[in-house]
Protein backbone atom coordinates (compact mmCIF):
# COMPACT_ATOMS: atom_id res chain seq x y z
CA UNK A 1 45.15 71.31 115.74
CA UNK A 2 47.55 71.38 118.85
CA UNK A 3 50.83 70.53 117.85
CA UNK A 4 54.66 70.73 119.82
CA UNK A 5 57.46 70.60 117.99
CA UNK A 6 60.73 70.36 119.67
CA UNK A 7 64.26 71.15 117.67
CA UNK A 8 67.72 71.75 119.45
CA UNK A 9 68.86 67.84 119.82
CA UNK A 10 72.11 66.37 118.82
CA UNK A 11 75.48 65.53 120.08
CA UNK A 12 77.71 67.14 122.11
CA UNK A 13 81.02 66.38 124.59
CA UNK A 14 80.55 65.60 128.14
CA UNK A 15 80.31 69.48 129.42
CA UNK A 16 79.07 71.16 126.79
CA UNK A 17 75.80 72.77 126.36
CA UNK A 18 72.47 72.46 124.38
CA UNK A 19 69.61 74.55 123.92
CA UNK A 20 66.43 72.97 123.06
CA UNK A 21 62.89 74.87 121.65
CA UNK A 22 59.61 74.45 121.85
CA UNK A 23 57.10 75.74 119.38
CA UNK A 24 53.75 75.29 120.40
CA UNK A 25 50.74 76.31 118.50
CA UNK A 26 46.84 75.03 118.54
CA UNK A 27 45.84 75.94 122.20
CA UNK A 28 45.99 78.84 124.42
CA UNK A 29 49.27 79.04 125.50
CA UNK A 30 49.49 81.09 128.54
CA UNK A 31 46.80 78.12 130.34
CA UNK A 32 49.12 75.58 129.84
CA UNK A 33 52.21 74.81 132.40
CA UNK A 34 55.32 73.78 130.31
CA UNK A 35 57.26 70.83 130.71
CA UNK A 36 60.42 68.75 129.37
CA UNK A 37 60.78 65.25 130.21
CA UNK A 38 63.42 62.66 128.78
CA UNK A 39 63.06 58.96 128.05
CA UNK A 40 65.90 56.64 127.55
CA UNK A 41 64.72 53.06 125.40
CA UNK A 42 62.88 50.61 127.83
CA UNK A 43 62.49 53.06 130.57
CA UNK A 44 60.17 55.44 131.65
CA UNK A 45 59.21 58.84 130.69
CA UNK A 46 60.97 61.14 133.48
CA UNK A 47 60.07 64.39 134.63
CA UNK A 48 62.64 67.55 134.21
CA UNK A 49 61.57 70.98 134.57
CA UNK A 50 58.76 72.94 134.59
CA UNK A 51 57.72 76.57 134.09
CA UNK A 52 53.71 77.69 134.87
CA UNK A 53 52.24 80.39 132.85
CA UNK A 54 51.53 83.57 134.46
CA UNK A 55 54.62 84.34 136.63
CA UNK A 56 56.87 81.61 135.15
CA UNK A 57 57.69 79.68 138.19
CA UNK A 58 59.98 76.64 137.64
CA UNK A 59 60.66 73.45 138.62
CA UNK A 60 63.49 70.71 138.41
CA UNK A 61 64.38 67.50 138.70
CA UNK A 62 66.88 67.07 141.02
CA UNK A 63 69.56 65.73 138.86
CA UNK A 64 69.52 68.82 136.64
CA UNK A 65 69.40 71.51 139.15
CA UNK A 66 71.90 73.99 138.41
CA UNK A 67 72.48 73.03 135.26
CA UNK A 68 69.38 73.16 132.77
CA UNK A 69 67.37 76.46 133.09
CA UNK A 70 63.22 76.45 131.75
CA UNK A 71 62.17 79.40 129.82
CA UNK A 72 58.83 80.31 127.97
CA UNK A 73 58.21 83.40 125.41
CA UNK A 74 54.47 84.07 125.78
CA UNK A 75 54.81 86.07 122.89
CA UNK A 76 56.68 83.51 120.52
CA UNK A 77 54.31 80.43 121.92
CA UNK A 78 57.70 78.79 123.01
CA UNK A 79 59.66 76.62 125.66
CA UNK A 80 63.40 76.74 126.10
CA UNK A 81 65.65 74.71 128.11
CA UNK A 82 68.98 75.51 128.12
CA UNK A 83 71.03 72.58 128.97
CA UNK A 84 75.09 73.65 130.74
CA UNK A 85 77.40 71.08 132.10
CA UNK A 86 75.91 67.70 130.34
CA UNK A 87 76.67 64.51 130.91
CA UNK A 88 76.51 60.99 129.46
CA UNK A 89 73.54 60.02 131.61
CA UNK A 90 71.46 62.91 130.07
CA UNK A 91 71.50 61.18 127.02
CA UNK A 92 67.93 61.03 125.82
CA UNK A 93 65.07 61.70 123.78
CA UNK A 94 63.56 64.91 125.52
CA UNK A 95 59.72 65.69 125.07
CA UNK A 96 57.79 68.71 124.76
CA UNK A 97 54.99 68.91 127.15
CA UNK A 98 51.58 71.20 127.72
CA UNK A 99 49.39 69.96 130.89
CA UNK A 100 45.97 72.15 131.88
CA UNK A 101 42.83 70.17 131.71
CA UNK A 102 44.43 68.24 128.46
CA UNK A 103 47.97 67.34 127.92
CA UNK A 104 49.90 67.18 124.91
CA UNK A 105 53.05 65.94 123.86
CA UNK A 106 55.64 66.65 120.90
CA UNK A 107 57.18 63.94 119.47
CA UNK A 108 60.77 64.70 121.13
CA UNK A 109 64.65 65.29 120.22
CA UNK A 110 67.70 63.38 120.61
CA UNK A 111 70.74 64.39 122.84
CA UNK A 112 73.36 62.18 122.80
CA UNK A 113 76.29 63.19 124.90
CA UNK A 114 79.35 61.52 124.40
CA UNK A 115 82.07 61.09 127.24
């Protein structure tokens, strides 16, 4: 059974920091790139980093570049992202996410910044 279950959420003041997990568990971990998206109510899913397997090269979205860094632990079957400098706007439910030829999802965490 694959499952993702992210932990780290909650509130926080306008420039402070956050670090959310990953555990992930039920596949073969080092096939799968990594991913964290966010989702705000009535909107879309949205994209925010991503790390591949093998050589751990990342990716952002370009409204968290240079502050949120992607990690993985091949050995603990985890995702970080460690989340610097927030702001009201990243308020959101961030999701989990393992894409090779399936994908799975987690079933996300709050972070509520306040300003």
């Amino acid at each position: 059974q694959v499952t993702l279950v992210e932990s780290g959420g909650g509130l926080v003041q306008t420039g402070g920091s956050l670090r959310l997990s990953c555990a992930a568990s039920g596949f073969t971990f080092s096939r799968y790139v990594m991913s964290w998206y966010r989702q705000n109510p009535g909107k879309e899913r949205v994209f925010v980093a991503a790390i591949t397997a093998p050589g751990g090269m990342s990716n952002y979205a370009d409204f968290v570049k240079g502050r949120f860094t992607i990690s993985r632990d091949s050995a603990k079957n985890m995702v970080y992202l460690q989340m610097n400098s927030l702001k009201p706007e990243d308020t959101a439910v961030y999701f989990c996410n393992a894409v090779s030829l399936h994908s799975y999802w987690g079933q996300g965490t709050q972070v509520t910044v306040s300003s």
